[in-house]
Protein backbone atom coordinates (compact mmCIF):
# COMPACT_ATOMS: atom_id res chain seq x y z
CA UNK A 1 0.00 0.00 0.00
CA UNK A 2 1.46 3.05 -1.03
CA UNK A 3 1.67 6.32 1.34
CA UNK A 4 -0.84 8.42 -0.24
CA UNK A 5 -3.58 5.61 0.20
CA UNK A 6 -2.61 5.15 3.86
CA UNK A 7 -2.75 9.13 4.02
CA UNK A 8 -5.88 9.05 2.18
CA UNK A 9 -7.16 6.55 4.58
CA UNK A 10 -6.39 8.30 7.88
CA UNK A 11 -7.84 11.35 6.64
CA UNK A 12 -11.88 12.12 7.82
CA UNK A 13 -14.14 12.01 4.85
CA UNK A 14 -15.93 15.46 4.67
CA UNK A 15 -19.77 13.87 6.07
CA UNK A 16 -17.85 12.54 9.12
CA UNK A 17 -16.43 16.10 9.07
CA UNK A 18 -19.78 17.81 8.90
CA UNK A 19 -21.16 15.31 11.65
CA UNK A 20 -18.56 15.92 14.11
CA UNK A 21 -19.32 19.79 13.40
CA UNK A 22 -23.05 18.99 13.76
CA UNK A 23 -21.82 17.73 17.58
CA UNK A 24 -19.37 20.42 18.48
CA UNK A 25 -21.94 22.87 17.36
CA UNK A 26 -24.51 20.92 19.50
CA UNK A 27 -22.76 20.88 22.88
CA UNK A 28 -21.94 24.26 22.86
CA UNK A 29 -25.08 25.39 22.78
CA UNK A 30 -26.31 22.42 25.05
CA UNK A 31 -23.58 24.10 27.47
CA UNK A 32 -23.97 27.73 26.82
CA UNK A 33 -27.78 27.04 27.88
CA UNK A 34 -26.93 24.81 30.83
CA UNK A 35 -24.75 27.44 32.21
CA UNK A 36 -27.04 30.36 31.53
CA UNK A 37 -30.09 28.62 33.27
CA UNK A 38 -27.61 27.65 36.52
CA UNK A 39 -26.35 31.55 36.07
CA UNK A 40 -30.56 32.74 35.88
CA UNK A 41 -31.50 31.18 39.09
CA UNK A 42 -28.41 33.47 41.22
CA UNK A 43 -29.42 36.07 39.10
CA UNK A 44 -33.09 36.10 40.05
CA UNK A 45 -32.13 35.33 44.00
CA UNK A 46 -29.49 38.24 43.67
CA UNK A 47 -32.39 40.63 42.19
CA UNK A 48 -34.85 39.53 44.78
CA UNK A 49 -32.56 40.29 47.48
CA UNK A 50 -31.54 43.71 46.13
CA UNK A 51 -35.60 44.50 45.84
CA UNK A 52 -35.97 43.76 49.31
CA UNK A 53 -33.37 45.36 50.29
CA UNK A 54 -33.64 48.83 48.45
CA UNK A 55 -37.42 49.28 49.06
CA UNK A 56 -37.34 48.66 52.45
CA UNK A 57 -34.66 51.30 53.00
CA UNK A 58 -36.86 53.63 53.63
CA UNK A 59 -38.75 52.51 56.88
CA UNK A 60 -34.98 51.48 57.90
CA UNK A 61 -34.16 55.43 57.40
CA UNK A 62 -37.48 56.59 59.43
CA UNK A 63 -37.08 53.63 61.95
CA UNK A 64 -33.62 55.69 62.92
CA UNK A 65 -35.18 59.06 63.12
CA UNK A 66 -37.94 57.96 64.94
CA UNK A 67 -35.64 55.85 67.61
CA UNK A 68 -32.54 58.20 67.54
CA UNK A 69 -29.46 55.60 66.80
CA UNK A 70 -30.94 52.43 66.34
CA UNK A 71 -33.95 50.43 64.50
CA UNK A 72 -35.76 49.29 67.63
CA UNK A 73 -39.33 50.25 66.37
CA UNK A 74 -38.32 47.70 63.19
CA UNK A 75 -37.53 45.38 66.12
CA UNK A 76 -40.47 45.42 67.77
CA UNK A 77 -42.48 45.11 64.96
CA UNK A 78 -40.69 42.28 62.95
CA UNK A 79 -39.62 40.40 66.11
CA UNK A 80 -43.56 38.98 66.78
CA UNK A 81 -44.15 38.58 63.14
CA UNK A 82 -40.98 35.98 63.51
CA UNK A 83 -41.94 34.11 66.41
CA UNK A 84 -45.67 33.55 65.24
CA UNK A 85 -44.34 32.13 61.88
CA UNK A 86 -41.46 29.74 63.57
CA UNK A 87 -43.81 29.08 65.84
CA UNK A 88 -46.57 27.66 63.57
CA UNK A 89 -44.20 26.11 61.41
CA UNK A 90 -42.59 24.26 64.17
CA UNK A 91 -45.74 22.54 65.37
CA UNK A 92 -46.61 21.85 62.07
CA UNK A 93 -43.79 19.38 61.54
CA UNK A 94 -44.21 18.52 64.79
CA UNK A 95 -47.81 17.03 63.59
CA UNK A 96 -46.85 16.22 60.28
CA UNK A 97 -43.49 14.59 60.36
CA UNK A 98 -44.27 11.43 62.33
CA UNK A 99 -47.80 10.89 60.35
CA UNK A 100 -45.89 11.05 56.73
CA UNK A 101 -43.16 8.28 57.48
CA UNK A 102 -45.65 6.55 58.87
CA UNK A 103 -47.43 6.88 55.63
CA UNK A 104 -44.72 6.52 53.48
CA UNK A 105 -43.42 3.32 55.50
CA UNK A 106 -47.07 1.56 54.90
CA UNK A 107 -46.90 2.82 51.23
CA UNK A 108 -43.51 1.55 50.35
CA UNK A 109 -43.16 -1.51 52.67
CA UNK A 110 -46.60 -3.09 53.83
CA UNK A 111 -49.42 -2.07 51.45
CA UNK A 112 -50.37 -3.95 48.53
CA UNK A 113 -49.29 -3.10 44.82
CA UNK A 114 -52.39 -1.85 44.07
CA UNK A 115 -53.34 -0.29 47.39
CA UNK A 116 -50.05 1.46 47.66
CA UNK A 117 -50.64 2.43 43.91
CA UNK A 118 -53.23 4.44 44.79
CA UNK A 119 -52.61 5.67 48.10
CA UNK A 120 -49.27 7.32 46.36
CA UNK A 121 -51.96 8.59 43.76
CA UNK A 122 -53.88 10.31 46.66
CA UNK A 123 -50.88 12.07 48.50
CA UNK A 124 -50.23 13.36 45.59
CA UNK A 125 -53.22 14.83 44.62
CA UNK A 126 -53.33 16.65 48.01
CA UNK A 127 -50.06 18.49 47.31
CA UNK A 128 -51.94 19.80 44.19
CA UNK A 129 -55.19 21.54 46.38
CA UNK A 130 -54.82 25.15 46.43
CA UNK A 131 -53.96 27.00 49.72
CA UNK A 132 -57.05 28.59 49.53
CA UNK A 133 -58.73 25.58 49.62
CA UNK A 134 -57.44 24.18 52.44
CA UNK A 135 -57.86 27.78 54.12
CA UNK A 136 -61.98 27.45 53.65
CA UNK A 137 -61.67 23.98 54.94
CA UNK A 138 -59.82 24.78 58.44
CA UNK A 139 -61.84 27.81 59.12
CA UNK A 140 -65.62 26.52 57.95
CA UNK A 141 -65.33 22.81 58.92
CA UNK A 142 -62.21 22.00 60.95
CA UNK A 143 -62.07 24.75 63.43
CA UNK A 144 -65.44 23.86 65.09
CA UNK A 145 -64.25 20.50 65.17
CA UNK A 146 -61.31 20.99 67.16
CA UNK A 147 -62.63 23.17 69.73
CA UNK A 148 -63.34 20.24 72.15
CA UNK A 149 -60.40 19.22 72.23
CA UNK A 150 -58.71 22.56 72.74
CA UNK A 151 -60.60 22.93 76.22
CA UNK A 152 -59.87 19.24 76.94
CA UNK A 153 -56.22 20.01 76.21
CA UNK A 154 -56.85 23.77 78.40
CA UNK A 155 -58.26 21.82 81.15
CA UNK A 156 -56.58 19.01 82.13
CA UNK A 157 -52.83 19.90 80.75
CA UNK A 158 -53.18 23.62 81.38
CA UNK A 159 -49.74 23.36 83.67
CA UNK A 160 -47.98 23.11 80.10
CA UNK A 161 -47.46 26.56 78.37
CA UNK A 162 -48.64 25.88 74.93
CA UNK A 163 -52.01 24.79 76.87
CA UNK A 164 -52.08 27.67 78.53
CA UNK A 165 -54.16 30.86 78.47
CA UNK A 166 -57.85 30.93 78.45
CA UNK A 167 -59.01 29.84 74.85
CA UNK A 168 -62.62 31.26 73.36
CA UNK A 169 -64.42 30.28 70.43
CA UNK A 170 -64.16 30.28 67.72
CA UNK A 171 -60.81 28.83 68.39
CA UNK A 172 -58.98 30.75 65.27
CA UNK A 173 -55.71 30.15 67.22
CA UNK A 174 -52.34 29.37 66.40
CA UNK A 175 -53.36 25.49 67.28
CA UNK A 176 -55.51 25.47 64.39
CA UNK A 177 -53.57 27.15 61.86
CA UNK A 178 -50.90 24.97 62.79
CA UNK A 179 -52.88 21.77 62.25
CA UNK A 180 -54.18 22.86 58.32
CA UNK A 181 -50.31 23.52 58.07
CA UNK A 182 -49.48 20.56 58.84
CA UNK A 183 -51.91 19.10 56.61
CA UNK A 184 -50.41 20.72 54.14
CA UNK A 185 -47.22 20.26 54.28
CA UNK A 186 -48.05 16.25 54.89
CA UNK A 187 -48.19 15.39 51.25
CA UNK A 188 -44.76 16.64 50.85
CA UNK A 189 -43.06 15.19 53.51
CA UNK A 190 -44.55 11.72 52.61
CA UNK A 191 -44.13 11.81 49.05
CA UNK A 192 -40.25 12.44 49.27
CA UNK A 193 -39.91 9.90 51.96
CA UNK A 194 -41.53 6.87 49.99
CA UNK A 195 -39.55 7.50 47.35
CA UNK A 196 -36.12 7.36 49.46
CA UNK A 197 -37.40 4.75 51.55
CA UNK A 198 -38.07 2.68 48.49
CA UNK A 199 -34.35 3.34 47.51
CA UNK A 200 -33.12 1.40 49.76
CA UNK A 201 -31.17 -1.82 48.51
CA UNK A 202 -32.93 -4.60 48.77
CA UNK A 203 -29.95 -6.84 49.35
CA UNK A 204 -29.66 -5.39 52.57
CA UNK A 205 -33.20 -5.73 53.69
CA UNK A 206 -33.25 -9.22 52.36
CA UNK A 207 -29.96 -9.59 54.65
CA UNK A 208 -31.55 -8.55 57.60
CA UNK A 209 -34.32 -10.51 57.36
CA UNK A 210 -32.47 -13.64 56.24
CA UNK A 211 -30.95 -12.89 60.20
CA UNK A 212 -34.23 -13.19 61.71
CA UNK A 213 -35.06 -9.77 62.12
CA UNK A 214 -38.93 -8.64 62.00
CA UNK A 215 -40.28 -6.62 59.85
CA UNK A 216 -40.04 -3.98 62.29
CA UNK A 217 -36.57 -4.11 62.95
CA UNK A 218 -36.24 -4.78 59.56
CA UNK A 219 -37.31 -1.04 58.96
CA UNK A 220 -35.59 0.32 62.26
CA UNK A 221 -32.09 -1.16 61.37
CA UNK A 222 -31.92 -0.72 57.63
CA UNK A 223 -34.71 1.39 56.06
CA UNK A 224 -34.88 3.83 58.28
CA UNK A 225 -31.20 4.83 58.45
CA UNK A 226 -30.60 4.41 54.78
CA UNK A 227 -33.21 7.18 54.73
CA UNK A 228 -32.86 9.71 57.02
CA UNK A 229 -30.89 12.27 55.19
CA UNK A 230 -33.97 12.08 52.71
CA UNK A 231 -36.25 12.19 55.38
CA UNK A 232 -34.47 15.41 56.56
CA UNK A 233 -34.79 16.91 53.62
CA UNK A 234 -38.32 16.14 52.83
CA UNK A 235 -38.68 18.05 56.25
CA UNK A 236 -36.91 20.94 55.54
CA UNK A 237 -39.36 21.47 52.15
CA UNK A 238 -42.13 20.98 53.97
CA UNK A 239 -40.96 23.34 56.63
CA UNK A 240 -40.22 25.95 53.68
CA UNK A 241 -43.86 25.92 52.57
CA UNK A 242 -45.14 26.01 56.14
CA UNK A 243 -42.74 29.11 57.08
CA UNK A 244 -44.54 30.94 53.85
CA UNK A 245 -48.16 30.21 53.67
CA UNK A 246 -50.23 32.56 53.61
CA UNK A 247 -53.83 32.42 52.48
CA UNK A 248 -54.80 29.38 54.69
CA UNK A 249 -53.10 31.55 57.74
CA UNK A 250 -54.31 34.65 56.90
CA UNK A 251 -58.38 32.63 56.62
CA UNK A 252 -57.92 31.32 59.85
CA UNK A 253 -55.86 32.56 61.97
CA UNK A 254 -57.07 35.86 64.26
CA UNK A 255 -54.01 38.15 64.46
CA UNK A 256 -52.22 39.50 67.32
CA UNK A 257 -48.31 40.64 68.05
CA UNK A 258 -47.05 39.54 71.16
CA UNK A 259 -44.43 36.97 72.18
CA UNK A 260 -46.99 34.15 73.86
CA UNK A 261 -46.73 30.53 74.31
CA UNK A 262 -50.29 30.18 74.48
CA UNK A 263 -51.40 28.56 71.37
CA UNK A 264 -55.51 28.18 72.28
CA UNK A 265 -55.71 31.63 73.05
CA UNK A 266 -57.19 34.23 70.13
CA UNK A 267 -55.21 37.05 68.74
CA UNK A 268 -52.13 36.39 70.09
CA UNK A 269 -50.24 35.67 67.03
CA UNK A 270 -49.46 36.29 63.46
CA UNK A 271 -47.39 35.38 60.85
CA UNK A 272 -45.16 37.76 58.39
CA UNK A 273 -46.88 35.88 55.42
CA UNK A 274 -50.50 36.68 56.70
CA UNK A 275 -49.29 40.13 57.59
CA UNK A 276 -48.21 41.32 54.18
CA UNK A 277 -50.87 39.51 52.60
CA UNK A 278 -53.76 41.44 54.80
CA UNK A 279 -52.40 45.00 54.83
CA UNK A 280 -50.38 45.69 51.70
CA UNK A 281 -53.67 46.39 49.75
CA UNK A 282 -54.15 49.15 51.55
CA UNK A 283 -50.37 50.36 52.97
CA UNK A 284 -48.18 52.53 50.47
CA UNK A 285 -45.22 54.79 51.48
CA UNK A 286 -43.47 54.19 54.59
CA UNK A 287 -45.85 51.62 55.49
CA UNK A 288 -45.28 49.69 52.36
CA UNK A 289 -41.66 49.67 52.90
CA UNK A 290 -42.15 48.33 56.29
CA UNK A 291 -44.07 45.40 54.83
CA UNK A 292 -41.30 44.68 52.01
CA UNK A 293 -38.93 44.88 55.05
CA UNK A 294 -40.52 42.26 56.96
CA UNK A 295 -40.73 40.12 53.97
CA UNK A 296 -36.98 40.57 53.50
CA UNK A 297 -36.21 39.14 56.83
CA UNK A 298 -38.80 36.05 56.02
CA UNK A 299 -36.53 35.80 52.90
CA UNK A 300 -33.27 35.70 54.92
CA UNK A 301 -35.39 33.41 57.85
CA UNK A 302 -35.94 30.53 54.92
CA UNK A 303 -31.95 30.97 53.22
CA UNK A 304 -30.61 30.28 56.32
CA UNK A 305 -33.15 27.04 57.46
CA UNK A 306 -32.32 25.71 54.14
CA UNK A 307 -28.80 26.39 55.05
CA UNK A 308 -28.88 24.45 58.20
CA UNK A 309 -31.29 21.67 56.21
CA UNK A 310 -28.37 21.15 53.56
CA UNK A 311 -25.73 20.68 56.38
CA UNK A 312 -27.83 18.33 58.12
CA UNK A 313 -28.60 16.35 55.01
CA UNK A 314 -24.92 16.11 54.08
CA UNK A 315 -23.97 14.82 57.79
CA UNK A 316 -27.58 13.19 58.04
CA UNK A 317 -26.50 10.63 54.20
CA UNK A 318 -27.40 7.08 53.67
CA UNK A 319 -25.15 4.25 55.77
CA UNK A 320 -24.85 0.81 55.63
């Protein structure tokens, strides 16, 4: 074989040419758009933040001339709005936590195919129901329907703060709008933790029970560790939603700013949420800017939980 056909040989023919173009041309702008979407999402947190930030300037600015050399009037006004949203949000996955793995267990572990088909079908569906809807709900139907057991709760464990106080109907609390949280944020935490606890390799499982371990132990020795960062996480999004809802707070809850543990008792507390919602129809100026400036430290409030939620996710990962 002489050189030139060996040459001839090693040299691309011009449609493999053109095809390797084609894919060049194609993964640049596969890359250029990959990196510009990752780039939009900093860019739209970086413009929220500078929103917040410049519009509320100006109640930070009167704040100080009112108060002389420091914000304390911003204090005292944010500072309830805080506690009556932590507050909420904390007994919400207080309610909702244990009742989703619990769901999510049966689902992935002990129901049928078909039942746990369509039990997954139904948790998801109630992750679709508007706020609003669930707002109607708690304050029409649900509300009534707790308030015996608010003065059971007031009468017999009174001696614990959160029982506390002297509740009166109708019990639009921070009890109640805690529960319709919680029910809220259920479908989330339970969808994200069948799908991790059905992650988990079935080798092991198989291992454990080929030990003699129950089911139960089972689940408590291999399931349930294998999925606790995901469990974690599915916590911290439902504790992101409960932190800013605001239509089914606003429906049910009756406001009040103070700093009590007294969840049966009325107008006590508030959220930010429900706060902007209910007065920035009618607030403009200074007022307005006080508003935006309690929705910037809600914004800051949910960046740093999910701060804390990715550490403990990272520390919280599957073992064997």
């Amino acid at each position: 074989m002489s050189t030139a056909d060996v040459e001839a040989e090693r040299s691309p023919s011009p449609s493999t040419s053109m095809s390797s173009d084609r894919r060049r041309y194609g993964d640049t702008v596969f890359s250029v758009l990959s990196v510009g979407s990752g780039l939009l999402i900093f860019l739209t947190l970086a413009a929220v933040a500078i929103f917040l930030t410049t519009e509320s300037m100006p109640a930070v600015i009167a704040s100080q001339e009112f108060s002389g050399t420091a914000d304390f009037s911003l204090v005292d006004y944010a500072l309830p709005l805080v506690f009556g949203t932590v507050l909420a949000a904390a007994i919400a996955l207080v309610i909702a936590i244990p009742i989703s793995v619990g769901i999510a267990l049966f689902i992935s572990h002990f129901a049928p195919r078909r039942m746990a088909a369509g039990l997954g079908y139904m948790i998801d569906l109630l992750a679709a129901v508007p706020s609003v809807v669930y707002g109607l709900w708690g304050g029409v139907w649900l509300v009534p329907k707790l308030e015996p057991l608010y003065v059971f709760l007031n009468t017999y464990l009174g001696w614990i703060p959160l029982f506390a106080g002297e509740p009166t109907a109708p019990m639009r609390n921070l009890a109640s709008a805690s529960v319709v949280l919680a029910v809220m944020v259920l479908p989330i935490i339970t969808a994200v933790s069948r799908e991790v606890f059905l992650q988990t390799p079935r080798l092991q499982e198989e291992a454990a029970l080929a030990l003699g371990a129950t089911r139960w132990e089972t689940i408590r020795t291999v399931v349930l560790p294998f999925g606790r960062g995901g469990v974690v996480a599915a916590s911290m999004l439902g504790l992101g939603r409960a932190l800013g809802e605001t239509m089914a707070v606003l429906m049910i809850l009756a406001p009040g700013a103070t700093f009590s543990l007294h969840i049966l008792e009325v107008g006590r507390h508030n959220s930010i949420a429900a706060n902007i919602a209910s007065k920035s129809a009618e607030a403009s100026g200074v007022d307005m800017s006080l508003l935006i400036f309690t929705g910037l430290v809600l914004f800051v409030l949910t960046f740093v939980i999910n701060a804390i939620a990715r550490w403990i996710v990272a520390r919280s990962g599957p073992r064997s």
